[in-house]
Protein backbone atom coordinates (compact mmCIF):
# COMPACT_ATOMS: atom_id res chain seq x y z
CA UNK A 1 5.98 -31.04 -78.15
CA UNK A 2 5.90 -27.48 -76.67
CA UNK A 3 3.95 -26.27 -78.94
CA UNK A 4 1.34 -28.97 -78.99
CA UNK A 5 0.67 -28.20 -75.45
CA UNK A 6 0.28 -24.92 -76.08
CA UNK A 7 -2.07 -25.31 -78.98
CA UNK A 8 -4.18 -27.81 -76.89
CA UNK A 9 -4.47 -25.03 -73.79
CA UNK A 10 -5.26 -22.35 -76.13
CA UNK A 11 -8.11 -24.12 -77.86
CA UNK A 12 -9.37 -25.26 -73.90
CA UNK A 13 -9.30 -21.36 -73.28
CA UNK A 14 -11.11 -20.64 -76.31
CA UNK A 15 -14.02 -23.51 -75.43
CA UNK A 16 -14.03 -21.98 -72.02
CA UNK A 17 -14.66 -18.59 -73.33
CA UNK A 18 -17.46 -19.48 -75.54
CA UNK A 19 -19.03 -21.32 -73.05
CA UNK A 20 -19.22 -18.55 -70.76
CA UNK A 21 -19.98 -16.05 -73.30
CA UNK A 22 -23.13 -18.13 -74.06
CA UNK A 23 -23.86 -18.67 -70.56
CA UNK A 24 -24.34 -14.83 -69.74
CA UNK A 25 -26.26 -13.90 -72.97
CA UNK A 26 -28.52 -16.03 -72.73
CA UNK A 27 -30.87 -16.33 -69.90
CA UNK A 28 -33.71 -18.51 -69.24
CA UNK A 29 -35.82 -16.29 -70.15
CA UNK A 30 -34.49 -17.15 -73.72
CA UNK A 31 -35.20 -20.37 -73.54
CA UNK A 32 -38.35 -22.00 -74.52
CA UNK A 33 -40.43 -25.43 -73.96
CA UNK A 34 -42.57 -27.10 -76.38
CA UNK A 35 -45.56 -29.03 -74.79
CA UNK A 36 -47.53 -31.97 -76.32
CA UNK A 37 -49.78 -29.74 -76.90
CA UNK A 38 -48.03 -27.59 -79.28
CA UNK A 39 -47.38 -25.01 -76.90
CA UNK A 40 -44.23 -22.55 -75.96
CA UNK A 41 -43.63 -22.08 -72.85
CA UNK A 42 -40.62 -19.85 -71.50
CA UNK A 43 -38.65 -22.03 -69.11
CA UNK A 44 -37.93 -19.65 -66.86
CA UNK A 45 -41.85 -20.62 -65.76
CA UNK A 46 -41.21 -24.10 -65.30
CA UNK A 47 -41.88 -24.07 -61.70
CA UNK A 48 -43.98 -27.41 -61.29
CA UNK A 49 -41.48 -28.75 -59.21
CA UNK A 50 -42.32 -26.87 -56.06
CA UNK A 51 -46.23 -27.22 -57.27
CA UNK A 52 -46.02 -30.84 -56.70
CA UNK A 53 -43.45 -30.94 -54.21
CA UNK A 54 -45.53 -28.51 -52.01
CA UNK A 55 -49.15 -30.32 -53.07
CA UNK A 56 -48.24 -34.09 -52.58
CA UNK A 57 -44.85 -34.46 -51.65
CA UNK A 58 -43.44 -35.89 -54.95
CA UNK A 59 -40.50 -34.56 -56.58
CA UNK A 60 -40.98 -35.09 -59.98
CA UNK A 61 -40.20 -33.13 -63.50
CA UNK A 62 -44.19 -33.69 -64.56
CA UNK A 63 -46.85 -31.00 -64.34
CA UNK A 64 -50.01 -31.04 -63.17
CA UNK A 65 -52.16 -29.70 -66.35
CA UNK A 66 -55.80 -28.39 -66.33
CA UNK A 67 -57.47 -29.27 -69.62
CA UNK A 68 -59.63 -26.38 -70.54
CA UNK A 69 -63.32 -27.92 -71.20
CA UNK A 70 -63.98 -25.46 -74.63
CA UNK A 71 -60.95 -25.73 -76.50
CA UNK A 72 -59.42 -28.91 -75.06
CA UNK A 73 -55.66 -26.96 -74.30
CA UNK A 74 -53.65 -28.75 -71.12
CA UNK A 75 -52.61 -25.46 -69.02
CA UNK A 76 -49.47 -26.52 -66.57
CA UNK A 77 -49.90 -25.00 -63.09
CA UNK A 78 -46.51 -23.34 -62.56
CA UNK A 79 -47.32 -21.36 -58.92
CA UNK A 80 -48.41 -21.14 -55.60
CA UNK A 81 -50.90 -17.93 -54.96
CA UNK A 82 -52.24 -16.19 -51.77
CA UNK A 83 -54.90 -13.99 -52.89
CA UNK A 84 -56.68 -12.42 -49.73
CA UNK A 85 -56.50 -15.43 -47.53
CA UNK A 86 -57.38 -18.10 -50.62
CA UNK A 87 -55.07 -20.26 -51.42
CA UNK A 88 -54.61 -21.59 -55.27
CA UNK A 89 -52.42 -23.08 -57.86
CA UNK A 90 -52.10 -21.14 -60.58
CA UNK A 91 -51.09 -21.59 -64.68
CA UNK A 92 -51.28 -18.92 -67.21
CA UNK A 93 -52.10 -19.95 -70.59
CA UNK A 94 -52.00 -18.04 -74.51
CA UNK A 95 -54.06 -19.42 -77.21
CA UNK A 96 -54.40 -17.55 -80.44
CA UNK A 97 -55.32 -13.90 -79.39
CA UNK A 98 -56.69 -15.32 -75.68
CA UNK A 99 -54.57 -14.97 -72.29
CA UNK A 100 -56.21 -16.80 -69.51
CA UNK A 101 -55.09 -18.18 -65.78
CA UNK A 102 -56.44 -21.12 -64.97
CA UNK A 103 -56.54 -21.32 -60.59
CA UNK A 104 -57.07 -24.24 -58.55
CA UNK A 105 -58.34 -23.93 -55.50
CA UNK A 106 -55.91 -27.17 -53.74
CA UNK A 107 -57.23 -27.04 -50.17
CA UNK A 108 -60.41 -28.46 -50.87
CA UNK A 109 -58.75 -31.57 -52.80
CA UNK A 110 -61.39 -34.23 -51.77
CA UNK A 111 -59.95 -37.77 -52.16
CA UNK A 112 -62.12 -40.30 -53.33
CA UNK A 113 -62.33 -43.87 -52.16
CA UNK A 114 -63.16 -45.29 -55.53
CA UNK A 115 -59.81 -47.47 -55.98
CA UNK A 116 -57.63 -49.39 -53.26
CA UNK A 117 -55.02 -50.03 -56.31
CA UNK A 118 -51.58 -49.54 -54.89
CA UNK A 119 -49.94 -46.10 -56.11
CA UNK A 120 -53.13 -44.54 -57.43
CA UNK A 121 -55.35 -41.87 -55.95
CA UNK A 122 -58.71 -39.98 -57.13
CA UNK A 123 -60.01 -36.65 -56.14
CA UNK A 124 -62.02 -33.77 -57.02
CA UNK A 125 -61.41 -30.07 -56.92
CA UNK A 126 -62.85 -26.92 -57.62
CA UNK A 127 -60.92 -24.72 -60.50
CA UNK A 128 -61.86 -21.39 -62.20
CA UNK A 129 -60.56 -20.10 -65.42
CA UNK A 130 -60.90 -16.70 -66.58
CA UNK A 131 -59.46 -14.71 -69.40
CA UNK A 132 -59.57 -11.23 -70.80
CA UNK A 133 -63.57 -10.94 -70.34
CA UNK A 134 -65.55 -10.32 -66.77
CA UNK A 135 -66.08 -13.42 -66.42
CA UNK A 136 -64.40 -16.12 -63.63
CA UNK A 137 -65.96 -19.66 -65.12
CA UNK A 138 -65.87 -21.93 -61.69
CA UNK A 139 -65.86 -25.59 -62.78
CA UNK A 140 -65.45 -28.88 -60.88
CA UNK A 141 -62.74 -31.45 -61.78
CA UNK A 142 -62.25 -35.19 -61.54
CA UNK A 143 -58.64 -37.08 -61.40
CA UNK A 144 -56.93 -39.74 -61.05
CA UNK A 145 -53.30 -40.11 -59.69
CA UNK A 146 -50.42 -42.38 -59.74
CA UNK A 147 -49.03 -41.54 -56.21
CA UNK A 148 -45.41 -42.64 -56.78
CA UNK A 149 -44.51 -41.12 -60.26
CA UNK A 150 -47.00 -37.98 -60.17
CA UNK A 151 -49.01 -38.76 -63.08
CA UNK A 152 -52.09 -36.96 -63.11
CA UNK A 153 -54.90 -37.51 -65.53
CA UNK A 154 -58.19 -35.65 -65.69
CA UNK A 155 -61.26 -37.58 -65.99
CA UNK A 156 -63.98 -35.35 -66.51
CA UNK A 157 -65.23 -31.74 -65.41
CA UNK A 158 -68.78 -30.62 -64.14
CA UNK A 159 -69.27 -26.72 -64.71
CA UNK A 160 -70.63 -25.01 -61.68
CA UNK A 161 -71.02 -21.53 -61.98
CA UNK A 162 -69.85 -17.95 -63.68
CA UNK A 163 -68.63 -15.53 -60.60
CA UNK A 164 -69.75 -18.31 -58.08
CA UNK A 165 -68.14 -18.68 -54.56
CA UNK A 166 -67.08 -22.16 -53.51
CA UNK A 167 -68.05 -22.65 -49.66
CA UNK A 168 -67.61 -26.04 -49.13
CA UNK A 169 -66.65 -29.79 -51.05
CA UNK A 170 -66.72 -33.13 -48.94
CA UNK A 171 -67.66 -36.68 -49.40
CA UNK A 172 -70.71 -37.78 -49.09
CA UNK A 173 -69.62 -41.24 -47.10
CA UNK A 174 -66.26 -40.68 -45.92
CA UNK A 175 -66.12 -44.09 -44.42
CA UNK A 176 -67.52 -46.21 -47.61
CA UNK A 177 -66.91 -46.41 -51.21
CA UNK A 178 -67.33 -42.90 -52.21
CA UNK A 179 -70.21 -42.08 -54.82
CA UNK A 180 -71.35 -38.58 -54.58
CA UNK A 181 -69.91 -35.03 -53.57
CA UNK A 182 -71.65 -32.48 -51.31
CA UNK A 183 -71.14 -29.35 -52.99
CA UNK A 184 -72.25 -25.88 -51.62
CA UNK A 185 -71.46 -22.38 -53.25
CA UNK A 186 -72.84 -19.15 -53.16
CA UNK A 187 -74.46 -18.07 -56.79
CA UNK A 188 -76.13 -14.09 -57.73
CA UNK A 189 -79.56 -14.68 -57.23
CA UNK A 190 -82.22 -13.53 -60.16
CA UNK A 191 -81.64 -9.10 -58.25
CA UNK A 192 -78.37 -9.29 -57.97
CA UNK A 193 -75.84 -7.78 -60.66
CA UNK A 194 -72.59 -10.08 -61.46
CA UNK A 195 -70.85 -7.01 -60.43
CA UNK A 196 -72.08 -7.86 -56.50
CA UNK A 197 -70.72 -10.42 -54.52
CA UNK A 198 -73.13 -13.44 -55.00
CA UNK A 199 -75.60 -14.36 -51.88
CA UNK A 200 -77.92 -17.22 -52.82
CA UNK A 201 -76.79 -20.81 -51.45
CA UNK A 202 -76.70 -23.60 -53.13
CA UNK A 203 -75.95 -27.01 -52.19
CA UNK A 204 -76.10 -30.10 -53.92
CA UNK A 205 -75.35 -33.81 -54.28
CA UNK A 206 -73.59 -34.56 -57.16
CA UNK A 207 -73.01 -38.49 -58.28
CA UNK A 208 -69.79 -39.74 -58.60
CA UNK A 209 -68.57 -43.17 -60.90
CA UNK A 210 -64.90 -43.84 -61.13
CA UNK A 211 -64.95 -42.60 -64.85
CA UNK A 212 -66.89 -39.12 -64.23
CA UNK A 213 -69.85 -36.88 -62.87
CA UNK A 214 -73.26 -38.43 -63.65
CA UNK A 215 -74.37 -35.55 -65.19
């Protein structure tokens, strides 16, 4: 009987001891995700937690992806950036040869008042994506929401502008059934190199249906 005890503790040692010699080897860094969409993501940069938790208050194990209007790929936004005063949410992305960061810039989330559906929610906000070229690609994106379990599903994009610089994005009846955006930025005018910071102003009315941009 002695001895079975003994057996039994040494074999609980030795489970112990393999547990914790795989628990300091490998880190998180070792560990990877695979997306939907095919992708591998290190889980040490699984960080939508405090993206959505910081955003709209819902803890929840879902990301908010951009979907990339070229290729089609979902980026997750994984952080939370300060960049001179500008606030965005940010996901990095690898496709083939091509690194790119995809930022949102969340304070001008404009909500919509399309639906009056319980749990749902649409908005529109400015995002840029840029990758190993000069260019910053500033597009406009539609969504829709599910308020309680953090789905988020992008409805359409509206490109806006290469180096642009979003000044402003508001309703157009903030009272009524929303159908159009107010959209100002400021674009290089016609003597200006992309290299300056851009000066003309633009602002426009863009058209709004619950399913997109009327482009």
């Amino acid at each position: 009987m002695l001895k079975k005890i003994l057996l039994l503790a040494a074999l609980v040692s030795s489970v112990v001891l393999a547990a914790g010699v795989y628990r300091f080897n490998f880190t998180h860094d070792d560990i990877y995700v695979v997306q939907e969409n095919g992708q591998v993501v290190p889980l040490a940069t699984q960080d939508n937690t405090s993206v959505m938790r910081t955003l709209f208050s819902i803890y929840t194990d879902k990301y908010w992806q951009i979907e990339l209007p070229d290729s089609g790929l979902k980026v997750p936004l994984t952080e939370l950036k300060n960049d001179n005063g500008q606030h965005f949410a940010l996901g990095r992305y690898h496709q083939g040869e091509e690194r790119g960061v995809v930022r949102v810039d969340y304070p001008r989330i404009t909500v919509l008042n399309f639906t009056f559906v319980e749990d749902e929610m649409m908005f529109a906000v400015p995002f840029s994506v840029s990758n190993q070229g000069s260019g910053v690609f500033w597009y406009l994106g539609l969504f829709q929401m599910n308020t309680r379990y953090g789905d988020i599903k992008q409805l359409d994009t509206l490109w806006v502008g290469d180096r642009v610089v979003i000044t402003a994005l508001n309703t157009d009846e903030p009272f009524d059934v929303t159908s159009s955006l107010q959209l100002s930025y400021l674009k290089h005018s016609v003597k200006q190199s992309m290299a300056e910071k851009p000066v003309e102003v633009i602002k426009t009315l863009l058209e709004v249906t619950p399913t997109g941009f009327v482009k």
